[in-house]
C-alpha atoms as a PDB file:
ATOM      1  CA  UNK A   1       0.000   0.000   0.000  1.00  0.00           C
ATOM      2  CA  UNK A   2       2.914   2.445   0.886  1.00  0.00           C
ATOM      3  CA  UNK A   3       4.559   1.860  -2.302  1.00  0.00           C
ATOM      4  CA  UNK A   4       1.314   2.442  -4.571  1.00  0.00           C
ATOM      5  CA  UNK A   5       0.547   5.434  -2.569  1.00  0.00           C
ATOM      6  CA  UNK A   6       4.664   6.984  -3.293  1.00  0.00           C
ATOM      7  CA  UNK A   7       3.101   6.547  -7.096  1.00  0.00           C
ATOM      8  CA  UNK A   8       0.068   8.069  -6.388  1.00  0.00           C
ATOM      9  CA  UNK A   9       0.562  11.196  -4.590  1.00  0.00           C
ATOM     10  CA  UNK A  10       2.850  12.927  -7.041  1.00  0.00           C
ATOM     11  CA  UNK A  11       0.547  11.963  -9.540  1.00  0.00           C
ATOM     12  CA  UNK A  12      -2.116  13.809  -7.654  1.00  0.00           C
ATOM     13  CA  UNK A  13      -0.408  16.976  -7.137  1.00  0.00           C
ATOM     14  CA  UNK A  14       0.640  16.962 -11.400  1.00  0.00           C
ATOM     15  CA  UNK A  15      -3.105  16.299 -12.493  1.00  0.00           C
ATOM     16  CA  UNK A  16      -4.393  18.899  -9.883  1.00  0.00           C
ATOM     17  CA  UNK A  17      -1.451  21.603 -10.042  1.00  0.00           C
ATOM     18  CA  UNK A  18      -0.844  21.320 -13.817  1.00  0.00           C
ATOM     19  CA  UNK A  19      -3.592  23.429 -15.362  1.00  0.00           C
ATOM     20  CA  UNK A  20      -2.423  26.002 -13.201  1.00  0.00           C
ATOM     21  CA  UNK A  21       1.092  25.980 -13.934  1.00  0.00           C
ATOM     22  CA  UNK A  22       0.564  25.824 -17.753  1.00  0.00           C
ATOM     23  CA  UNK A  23      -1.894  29.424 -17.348  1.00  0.00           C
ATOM     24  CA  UNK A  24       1.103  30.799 -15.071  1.00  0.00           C
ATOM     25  CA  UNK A  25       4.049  29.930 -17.773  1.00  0.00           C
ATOM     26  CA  UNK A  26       1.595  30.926 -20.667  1.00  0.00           C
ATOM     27  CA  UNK A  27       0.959  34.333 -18.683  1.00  0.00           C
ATOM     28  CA  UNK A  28       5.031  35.155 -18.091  1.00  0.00           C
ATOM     29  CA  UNK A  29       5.158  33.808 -21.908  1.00  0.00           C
ATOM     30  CA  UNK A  30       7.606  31.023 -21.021  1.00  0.00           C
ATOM     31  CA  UNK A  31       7.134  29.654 -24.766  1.00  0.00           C
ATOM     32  CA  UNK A  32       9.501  26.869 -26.456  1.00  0.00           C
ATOM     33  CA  UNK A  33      12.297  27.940 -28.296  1.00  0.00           C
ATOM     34  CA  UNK A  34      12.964  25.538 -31.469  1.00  0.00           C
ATOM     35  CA  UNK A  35      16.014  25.428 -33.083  1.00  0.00           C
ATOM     36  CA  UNK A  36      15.996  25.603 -36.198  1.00  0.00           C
ATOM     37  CA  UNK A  37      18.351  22.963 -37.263  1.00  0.00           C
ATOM     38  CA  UNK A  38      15.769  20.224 -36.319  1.00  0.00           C
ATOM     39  CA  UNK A  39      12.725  18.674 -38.217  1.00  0.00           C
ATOM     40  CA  UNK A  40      10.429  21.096 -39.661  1.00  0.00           C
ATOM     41  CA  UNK A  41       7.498  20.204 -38.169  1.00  0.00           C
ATOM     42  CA  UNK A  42       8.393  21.335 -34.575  1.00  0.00           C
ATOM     43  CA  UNK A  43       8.400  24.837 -35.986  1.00  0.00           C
ATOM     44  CA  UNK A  44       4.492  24.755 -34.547  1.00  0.00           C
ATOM     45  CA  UNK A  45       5.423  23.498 -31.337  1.00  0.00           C
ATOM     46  CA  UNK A  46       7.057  27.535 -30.858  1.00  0.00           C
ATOM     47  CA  UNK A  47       5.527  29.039 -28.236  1.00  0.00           C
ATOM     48  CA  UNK A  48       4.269  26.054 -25.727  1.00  0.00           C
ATOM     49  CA  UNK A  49       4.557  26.539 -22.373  1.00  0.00           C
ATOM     50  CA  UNK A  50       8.029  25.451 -21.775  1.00  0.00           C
ATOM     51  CA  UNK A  51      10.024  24.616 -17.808  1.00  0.00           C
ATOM     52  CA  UNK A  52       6.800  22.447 -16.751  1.00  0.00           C
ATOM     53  CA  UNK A  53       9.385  20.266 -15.075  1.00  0.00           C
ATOM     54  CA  UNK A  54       9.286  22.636 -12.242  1.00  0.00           C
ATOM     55  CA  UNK A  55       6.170  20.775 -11.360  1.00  0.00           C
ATOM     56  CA  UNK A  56       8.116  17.261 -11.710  1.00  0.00           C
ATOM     57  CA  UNK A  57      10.579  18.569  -9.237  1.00  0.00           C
ATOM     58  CA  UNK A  58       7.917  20.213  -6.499  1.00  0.00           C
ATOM     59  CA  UNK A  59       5.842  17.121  -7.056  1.00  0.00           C
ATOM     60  CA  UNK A  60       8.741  14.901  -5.856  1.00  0.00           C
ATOM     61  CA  UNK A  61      10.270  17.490  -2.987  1.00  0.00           C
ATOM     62  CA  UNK A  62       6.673  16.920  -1.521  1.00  0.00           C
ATOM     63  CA  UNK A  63       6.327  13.371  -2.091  1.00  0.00           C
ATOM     64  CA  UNK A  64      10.175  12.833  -0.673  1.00  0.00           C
ATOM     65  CA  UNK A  65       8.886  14.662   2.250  1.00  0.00           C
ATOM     66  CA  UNK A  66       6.086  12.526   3.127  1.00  0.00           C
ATOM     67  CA  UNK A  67       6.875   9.133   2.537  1.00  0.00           C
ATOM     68  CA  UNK A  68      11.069   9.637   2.786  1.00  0.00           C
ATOM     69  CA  UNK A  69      13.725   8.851   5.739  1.00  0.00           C
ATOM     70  CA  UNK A  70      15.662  11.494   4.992  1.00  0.00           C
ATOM     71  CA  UNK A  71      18.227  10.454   7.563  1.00  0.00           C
ATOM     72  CA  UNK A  72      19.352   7.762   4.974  1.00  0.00           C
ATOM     73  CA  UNK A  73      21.496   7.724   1.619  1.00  0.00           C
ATOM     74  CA  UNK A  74      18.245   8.244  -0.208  1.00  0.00           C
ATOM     75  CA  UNK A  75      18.882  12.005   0.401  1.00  0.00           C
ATOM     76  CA  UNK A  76      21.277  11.768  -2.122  1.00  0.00           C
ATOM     77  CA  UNK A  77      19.081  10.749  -4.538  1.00  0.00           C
ATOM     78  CA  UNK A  78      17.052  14.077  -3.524  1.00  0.00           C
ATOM     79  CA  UNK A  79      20.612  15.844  -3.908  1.00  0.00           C
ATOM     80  CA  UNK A  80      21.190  15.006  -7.355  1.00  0.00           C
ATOM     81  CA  UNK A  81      18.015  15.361  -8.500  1.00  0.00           C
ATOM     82  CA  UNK A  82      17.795  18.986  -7.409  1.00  0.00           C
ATOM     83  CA  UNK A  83      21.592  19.925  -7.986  1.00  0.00           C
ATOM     84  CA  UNK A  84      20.606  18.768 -11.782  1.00  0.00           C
ATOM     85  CA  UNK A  85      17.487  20.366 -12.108  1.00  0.00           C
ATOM     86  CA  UNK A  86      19.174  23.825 -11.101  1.00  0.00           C
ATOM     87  CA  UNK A  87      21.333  23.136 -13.978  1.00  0.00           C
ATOM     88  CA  UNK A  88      18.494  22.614 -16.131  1.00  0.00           C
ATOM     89  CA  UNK A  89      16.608  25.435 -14.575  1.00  0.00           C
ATOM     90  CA  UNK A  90      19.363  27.942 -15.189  1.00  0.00           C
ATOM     91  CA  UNK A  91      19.711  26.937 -18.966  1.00  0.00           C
ATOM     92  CA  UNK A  92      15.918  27.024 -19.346  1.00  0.00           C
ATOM     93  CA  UNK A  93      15.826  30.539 -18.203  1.00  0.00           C
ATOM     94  CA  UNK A  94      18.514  32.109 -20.422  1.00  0.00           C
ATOM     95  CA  UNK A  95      16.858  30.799 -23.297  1.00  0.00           C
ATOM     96  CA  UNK A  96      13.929  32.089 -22.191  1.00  0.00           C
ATOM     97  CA  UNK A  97      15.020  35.634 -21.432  1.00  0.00           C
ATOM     98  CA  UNK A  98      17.006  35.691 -24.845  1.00  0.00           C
ATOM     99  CA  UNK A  99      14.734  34.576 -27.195  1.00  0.00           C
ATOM    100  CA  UNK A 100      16.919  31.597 -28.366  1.00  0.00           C
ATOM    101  CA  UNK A 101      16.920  27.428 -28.371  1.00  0.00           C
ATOM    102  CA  UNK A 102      20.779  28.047 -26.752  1.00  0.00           C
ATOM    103  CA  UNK A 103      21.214  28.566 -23.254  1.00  0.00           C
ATOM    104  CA  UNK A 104      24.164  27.768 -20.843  1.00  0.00           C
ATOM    105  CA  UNK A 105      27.168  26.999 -22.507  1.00  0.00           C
ATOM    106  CA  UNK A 106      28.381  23.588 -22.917  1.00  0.00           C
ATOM    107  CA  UNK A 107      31.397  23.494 -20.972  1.00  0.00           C
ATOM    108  CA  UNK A 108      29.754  25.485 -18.536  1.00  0.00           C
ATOM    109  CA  UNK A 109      26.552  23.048 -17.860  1.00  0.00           C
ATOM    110  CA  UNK A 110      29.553  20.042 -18.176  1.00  0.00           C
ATOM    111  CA  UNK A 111      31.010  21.279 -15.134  1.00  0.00           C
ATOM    112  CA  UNK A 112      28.205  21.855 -13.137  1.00  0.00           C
ATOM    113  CA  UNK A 113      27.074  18.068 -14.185  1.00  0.00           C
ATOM    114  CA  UNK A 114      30.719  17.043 -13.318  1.00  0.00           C
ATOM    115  CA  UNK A 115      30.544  19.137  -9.981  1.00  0.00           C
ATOM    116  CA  UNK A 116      27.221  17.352  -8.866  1.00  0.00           C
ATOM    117  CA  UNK A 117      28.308  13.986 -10.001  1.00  0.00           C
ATOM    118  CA  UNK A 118      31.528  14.315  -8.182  1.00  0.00           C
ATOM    119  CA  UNK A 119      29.761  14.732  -4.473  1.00  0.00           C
ATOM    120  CA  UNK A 120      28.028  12.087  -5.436  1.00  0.00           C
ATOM    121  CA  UNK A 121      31.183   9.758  -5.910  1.00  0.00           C
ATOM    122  CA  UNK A 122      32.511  11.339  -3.532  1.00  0.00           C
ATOM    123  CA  UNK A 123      29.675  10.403  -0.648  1.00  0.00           C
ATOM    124  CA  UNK A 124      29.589   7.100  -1.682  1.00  0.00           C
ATOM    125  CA  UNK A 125      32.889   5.903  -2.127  1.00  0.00           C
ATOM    126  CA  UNK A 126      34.104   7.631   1.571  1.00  0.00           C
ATOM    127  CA  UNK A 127      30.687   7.972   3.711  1.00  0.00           C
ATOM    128  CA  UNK A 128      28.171   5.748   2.144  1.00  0.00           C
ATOM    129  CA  UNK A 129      27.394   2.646   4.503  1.00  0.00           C
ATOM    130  CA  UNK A 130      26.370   0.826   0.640  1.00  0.00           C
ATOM    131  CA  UNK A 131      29.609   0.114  -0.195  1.00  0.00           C
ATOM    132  CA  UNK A 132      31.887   0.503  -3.916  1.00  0.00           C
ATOM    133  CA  UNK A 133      30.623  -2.646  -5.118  1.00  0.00           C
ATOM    134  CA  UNK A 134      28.632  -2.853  -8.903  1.00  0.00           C
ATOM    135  CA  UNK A 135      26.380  -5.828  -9.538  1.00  0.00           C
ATOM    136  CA  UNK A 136      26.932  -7.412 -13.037  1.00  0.00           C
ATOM    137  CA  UNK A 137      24.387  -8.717 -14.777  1.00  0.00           C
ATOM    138  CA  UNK A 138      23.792 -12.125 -15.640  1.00  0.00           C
ATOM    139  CA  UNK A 139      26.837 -13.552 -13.684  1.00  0.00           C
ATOM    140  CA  UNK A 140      25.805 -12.888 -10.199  1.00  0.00           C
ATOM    141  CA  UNK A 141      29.376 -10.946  -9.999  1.00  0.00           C
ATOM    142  CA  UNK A 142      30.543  -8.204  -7.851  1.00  0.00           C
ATOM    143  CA  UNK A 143      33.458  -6.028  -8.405  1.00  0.00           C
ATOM    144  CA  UNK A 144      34.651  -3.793  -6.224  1.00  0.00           C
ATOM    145  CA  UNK A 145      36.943  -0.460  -7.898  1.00  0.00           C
ATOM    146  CA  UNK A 146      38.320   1.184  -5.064  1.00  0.00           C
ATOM    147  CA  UNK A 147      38.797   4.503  -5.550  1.00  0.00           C
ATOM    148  CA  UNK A 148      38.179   4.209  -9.627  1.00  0.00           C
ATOM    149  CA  UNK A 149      34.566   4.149  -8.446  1.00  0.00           C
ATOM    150  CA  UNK A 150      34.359   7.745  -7.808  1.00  0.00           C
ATOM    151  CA  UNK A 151      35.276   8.991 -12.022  1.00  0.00           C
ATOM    152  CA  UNK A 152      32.976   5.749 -12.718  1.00  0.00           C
ATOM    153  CA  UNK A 153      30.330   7.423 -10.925  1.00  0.00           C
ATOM    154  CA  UNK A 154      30.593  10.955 -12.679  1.00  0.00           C
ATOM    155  CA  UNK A 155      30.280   9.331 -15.954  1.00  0.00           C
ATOM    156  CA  UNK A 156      27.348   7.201 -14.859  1.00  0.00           C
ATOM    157  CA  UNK A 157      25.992  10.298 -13.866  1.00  0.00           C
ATOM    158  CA  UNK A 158      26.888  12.936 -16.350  1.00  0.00           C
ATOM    159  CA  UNK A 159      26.508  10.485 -19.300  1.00  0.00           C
ATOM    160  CA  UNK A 160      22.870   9.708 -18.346  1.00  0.00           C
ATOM    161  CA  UNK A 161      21.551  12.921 -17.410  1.00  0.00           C
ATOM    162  CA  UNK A 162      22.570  14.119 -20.462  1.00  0.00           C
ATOM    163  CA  UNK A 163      20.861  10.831 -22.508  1.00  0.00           C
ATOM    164  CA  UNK A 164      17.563  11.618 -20.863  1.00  0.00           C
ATOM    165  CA  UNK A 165      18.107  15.433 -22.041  1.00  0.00           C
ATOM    166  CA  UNK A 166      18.422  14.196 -25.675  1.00  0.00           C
ATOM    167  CA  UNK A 167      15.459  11.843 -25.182  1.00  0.00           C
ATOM    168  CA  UNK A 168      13.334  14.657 -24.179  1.00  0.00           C
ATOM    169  CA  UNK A 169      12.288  15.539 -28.303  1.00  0.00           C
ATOM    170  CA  UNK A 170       9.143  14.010 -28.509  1.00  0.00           C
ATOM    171  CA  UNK A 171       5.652  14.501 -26.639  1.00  0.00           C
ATOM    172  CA  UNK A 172       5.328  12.312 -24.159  1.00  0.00           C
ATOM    173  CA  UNK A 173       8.543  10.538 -24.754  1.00  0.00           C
ATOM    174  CA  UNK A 174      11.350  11.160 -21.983  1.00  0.00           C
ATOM    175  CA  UNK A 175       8.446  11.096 -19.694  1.00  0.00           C
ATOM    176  CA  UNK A 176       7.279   7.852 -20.513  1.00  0.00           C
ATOM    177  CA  UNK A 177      10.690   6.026 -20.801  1.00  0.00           C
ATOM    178  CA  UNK A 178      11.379   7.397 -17.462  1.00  0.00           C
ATOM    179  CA  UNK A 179       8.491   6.552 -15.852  1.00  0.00           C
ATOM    180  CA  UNK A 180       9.306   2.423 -16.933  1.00  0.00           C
ATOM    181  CA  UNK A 181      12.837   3.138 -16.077  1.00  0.00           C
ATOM    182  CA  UNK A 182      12.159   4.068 -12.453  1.00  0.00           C
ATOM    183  CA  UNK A 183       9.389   1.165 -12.234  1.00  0.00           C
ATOM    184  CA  UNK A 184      11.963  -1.314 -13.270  1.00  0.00           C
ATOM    185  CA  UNK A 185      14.688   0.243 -10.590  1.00  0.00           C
ATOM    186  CA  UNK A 186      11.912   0.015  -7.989  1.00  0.00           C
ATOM    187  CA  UNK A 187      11.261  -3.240  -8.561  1.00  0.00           C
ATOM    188  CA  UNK A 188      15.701  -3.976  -8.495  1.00  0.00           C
ATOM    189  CA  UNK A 189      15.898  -1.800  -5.370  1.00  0.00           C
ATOM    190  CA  UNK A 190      13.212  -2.988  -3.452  1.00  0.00           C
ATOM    191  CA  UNK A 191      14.288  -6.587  -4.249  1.00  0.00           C
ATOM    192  CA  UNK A 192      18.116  -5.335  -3.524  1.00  0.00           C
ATOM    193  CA  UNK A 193      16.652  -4.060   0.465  1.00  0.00           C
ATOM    194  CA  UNK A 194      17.106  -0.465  -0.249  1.00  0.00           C
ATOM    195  CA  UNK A 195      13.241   0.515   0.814  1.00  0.00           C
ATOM    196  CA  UNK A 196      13.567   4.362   0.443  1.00  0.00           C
ATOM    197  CA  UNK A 197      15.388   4.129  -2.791  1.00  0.00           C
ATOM    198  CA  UNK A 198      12.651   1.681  -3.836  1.00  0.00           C
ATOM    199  CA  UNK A 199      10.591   4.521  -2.358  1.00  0.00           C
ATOM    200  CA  UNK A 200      12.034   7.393  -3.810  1.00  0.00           C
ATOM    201  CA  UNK A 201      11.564   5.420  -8.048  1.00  0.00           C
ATOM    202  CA  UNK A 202       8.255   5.289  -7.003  1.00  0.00           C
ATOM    203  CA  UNK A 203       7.931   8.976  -6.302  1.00  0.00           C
ATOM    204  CA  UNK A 204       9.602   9.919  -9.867  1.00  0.00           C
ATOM    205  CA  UNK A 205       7.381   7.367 -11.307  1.00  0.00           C
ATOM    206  CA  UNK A 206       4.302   9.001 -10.119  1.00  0.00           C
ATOM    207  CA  UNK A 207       5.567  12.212 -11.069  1.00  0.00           C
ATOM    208  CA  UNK A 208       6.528  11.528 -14.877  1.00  0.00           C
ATOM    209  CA  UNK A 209       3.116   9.626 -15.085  1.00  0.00           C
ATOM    210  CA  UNK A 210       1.662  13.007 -13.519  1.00  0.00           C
ATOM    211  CA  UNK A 211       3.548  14.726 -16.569  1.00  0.00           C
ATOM    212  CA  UNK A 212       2.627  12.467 -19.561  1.00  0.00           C
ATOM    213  CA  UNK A 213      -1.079  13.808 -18.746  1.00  0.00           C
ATOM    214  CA  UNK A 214      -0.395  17.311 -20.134  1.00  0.00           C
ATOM    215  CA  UNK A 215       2.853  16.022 -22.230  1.00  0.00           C
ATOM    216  CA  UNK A 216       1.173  13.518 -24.190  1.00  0.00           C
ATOM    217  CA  UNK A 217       0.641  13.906 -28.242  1.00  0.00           C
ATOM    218  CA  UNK A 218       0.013  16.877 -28.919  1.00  0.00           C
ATOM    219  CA  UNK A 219       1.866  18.359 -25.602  1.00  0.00           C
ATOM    220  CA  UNK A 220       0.288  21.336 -23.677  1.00  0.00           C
ATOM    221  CA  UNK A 221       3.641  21.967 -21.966  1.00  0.00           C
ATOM    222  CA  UNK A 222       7.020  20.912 -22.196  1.00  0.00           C
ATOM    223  CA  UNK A 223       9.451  20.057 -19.198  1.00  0.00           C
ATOM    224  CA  UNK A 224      12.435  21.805 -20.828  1.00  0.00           C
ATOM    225  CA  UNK A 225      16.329  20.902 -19.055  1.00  0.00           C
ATOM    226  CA  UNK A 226      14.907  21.886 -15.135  1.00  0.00           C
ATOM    227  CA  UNK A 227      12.578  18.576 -15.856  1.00  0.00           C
ATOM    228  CA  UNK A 228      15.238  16.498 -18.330  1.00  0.00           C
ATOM    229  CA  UNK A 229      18.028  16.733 -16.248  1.00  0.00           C
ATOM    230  CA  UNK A 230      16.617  16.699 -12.726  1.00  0.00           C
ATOM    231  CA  UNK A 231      15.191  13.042 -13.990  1.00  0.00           C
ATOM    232  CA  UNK A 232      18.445  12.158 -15.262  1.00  0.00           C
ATOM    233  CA  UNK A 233      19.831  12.978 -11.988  1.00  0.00           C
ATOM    234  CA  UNK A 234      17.208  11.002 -10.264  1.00  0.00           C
ATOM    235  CA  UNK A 235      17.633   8.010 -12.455  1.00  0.00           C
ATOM    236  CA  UNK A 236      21.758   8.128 -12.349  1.00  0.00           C
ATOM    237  CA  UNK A 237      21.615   8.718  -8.654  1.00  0.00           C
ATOM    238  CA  UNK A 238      19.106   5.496  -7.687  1.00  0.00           C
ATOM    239  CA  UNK A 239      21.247   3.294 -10.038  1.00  0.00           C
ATOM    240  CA  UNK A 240      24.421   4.366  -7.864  1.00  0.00           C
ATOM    241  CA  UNK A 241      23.320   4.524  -4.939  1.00  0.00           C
ATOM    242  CA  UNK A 242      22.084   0.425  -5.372  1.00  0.00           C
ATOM    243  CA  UNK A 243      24.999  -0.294  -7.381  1.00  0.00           C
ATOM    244  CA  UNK A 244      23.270  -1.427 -10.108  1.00  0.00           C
ATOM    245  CA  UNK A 245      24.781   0.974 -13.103  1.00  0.00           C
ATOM    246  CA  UNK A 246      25.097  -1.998 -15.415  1.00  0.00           C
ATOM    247  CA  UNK A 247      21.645  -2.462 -14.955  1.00  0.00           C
ATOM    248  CA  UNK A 248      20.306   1.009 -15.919  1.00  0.00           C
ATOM    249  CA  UNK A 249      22.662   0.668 -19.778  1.00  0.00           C
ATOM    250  CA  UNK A 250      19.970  -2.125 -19.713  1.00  0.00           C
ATOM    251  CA  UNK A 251      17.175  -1.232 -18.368  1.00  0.00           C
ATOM    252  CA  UNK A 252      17.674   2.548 -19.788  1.00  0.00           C
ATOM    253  CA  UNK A 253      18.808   1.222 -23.292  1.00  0.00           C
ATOM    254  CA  UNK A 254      17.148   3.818 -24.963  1.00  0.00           C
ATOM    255  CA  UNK A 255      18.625   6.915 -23.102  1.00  0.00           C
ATOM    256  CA  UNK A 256      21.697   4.624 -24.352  1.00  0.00           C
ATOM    257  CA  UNK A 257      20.520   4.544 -27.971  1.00  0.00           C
ATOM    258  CA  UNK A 258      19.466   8.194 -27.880  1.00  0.00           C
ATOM    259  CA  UNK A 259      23.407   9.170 -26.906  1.00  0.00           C
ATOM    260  CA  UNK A 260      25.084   6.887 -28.780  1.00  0.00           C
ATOM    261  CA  UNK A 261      23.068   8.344 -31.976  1.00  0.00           C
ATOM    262  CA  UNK A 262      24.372  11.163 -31.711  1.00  0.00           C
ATOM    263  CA  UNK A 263      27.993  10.746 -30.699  1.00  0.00           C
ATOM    264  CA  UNK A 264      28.180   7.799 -33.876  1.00  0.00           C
ATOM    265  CA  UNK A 265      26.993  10.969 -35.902  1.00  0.00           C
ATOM    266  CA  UNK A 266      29.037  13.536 -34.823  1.00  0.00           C
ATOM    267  CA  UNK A 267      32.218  10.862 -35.304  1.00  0.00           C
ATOM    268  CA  UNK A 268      31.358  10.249 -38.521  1.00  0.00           C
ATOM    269  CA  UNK A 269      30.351  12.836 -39.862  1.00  0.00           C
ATOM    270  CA  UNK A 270      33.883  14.380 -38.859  1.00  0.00           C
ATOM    271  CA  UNK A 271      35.971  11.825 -40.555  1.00  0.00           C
ATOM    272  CA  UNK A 272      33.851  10.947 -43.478  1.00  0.00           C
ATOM    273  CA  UNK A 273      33.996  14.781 -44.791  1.00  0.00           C
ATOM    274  CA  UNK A 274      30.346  15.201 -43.699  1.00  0.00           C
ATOM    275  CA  UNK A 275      28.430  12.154 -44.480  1.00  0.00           C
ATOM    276  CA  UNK A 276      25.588  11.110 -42.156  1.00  0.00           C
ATOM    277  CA  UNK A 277      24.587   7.522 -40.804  1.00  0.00           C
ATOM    278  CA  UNK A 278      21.566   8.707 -39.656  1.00  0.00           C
ATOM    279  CA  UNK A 279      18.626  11.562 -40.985  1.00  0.00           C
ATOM    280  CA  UNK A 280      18.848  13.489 -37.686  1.00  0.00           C
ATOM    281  CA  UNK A 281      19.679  12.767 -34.417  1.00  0.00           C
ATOM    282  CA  UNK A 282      18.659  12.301 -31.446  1.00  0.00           C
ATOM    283  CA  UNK A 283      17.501   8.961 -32.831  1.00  0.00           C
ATOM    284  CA  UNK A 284      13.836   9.580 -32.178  1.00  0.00           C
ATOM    285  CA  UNK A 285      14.323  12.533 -35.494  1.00  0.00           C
ATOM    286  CA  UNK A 286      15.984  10.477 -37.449  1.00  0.00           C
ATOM    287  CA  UNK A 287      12.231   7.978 -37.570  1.00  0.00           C
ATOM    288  CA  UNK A 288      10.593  11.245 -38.024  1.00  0.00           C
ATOM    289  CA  UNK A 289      12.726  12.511 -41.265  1.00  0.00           C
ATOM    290  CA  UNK A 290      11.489   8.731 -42.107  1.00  0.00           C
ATOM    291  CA  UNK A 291       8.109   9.111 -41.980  1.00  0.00           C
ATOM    292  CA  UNK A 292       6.564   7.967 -39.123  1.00  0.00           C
ATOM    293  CA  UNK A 293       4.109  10.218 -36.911  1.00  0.00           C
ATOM    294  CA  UNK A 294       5.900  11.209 -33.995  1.00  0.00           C
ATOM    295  CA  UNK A 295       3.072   9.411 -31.758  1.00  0.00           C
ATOM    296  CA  UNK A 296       3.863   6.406 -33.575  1.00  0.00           C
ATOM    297  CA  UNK A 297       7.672   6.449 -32.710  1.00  0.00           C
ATOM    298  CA  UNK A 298       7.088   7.365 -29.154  1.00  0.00           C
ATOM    299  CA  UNK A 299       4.503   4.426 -28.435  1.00  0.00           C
ATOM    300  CA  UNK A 300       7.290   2.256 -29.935  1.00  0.00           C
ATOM    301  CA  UNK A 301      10.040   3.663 -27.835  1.00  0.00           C
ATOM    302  CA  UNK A 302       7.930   2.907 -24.598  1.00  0.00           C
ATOM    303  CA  UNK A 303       7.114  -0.934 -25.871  1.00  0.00           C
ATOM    304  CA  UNK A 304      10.774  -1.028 -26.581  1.00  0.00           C
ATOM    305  CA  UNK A 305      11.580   0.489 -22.664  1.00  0.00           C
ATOM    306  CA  UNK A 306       9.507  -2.093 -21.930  1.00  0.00           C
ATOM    307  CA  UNK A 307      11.366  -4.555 -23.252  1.00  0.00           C
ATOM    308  CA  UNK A 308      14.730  -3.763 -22.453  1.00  0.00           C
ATOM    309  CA  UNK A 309      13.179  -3.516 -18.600  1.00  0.00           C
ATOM    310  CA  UNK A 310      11.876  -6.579 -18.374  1.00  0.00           C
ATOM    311  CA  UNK A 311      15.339  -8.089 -19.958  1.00  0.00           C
ATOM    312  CA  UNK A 312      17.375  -5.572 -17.332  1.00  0.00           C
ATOM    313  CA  UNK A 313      14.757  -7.414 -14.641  1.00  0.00           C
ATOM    314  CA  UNK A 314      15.796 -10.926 -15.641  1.00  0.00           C
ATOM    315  CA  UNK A 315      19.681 -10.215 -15.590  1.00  0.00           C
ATOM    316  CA  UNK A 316      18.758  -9.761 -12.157  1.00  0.00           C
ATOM    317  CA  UNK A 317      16.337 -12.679 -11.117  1.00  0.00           C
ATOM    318  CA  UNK A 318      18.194 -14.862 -12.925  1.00  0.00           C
ATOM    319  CA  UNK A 319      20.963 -14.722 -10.246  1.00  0.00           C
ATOM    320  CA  UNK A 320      19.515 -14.359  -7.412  1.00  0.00           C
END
């Protein structure tokens, strides 16, 4: 009952306090910026109500309050969540106030990602009771890294916050990926004994499910980076914290897919003189450039997060 009611209560406060946020950002004309690189027909999505992951990230400060022992290493979670939202919210902002799909420079959001990942690493390799050991799956292994366990971390945590940024294209889409991410990590976390991490999925998962209502095909408001990172913080953070990172390239295989499309096109179109492998990336454009509706692509990217969760599931129960 505890664990359905984590889901349901940030749920709750999206469905009730969405309508309200979406009049507030439409009033302070907090509209999308689109850039104009990408697929023509987002040039009509100009204008939505952007930063709606503000909501996402009240939704689970309240929820964490509630049903959370903050006492414990889930706090962390609640750490890197926030620190990465800031990030987000800060970007959002500037490209807001200037009227542009740009906002915080790269290297300058990299550092802050770095920065937050690093306490992170930091905590858990020299003041988390948890342990540096990583679960592999499908052996029943455990490795331990010492003090490599801390740069392992940052990447873990940079390199996925980022993914779920670049998933975010689509209505609906990071949302509902994220949503069967955490349910999966729940499921690995509660089976792992880590209750308030197990807790804590829950309370994203509730959130994102909150979010899909107004998100959904065709979207009434966007999350923008304050909602895209904060849930790639969230998601990073729960996989450290239960040491199950190999389990999240699984079980988040396409945040994994989304990256990868992009850094296989960027490599190759440097050293082939400017050839492309794919139409666009993020991966999601290049199946729109194809053809296919966009609600189309995003119902088959959640069947497909489906998929890989369930397989990310059994790496697990097979060993155990």
């Amino acid at each position: 009952m505890l664990y359905l009611t984590a889901v349901f209560l940030p749920f709750l406060i999206l469905i009730i306090l969405g309508p309200g946020l979406i009049r507030g950002l439409e009033y302070l004309n907090f509209g999308q910026q689109i850039r104009g690189e990408g697929p023509s027909s987002h040039q009509k999505k100009k204008g939505i109500p952007t930063m709606g992951g503000i909501l996402i990230v009240f939704a689970l400060l309240i929820s964490s309050f509630i049903f959370l022992d903050l006492g414990t290493e889930v706090i962390w979670a609640l750490i890197t969540t926030l620190g990465m939202g800031l990030i987000g919210f800060l970007d959002d902002i500037i490209k807001i106030r200037s009227k542009r799909s740009l906002g915080l420079r790269a290297r300058e959001k990299l550092v802050g990602q770095i920065l937050v990942g690093l306490l992170l690493g930091i905590y858990v390799v020299f003041y988390s009771g948890m342990g540096k050991s990583i679960l592999i799956p499908f052996t029943g292994w455990v490795i331990n890294p010492g003090y490599w366990l801390i740069p392992f971390i940052v990447f873990i945590v940079v390199g996925f916050t980022n993914a779920v940024n670049l998933t975010d294209g689509l209505d609906g889409l990071a949302a509902g990926v994220t949503f069967i991410v955490c349910t999966a990590l729940a499921v690995l976390c509660s089976a792992l004994g880590y209750k308030e991490l197990a807790l804590y999925a829950l309370i994203v998962s509730g959130a994102c499910l909150g979010f899909i209502w107004f998100n959904s095909h065709p979207a009434q408001v966007f999350m923008g980076d304050v909602g895209s990172l904060a849930l790639g913080g969230a998601v990073s953070a729960l996989a450290v914290l239960s040491g199950t990172e190999f389990f999240l390239v699984i079980i988040g295989g396409i945040y994994v897919a989304e990256a990868l499309s992009v850094m296989i096109q960027v490599s190759y179109f440097k050293i082939s003189g400017g050839k492309r492998i794919f139409r666009m990336t993020p991966l999601h454009h290049h199946y729109e450039l194809a053809g296919l509706e966009e609600a189309k692509i995003v119902s088959r990217f959640w069947i497909s997060s489906i998929i890989l969760a369930i397989l990310g599931l059994l790496s697990f129960f097979i060993i155990s």
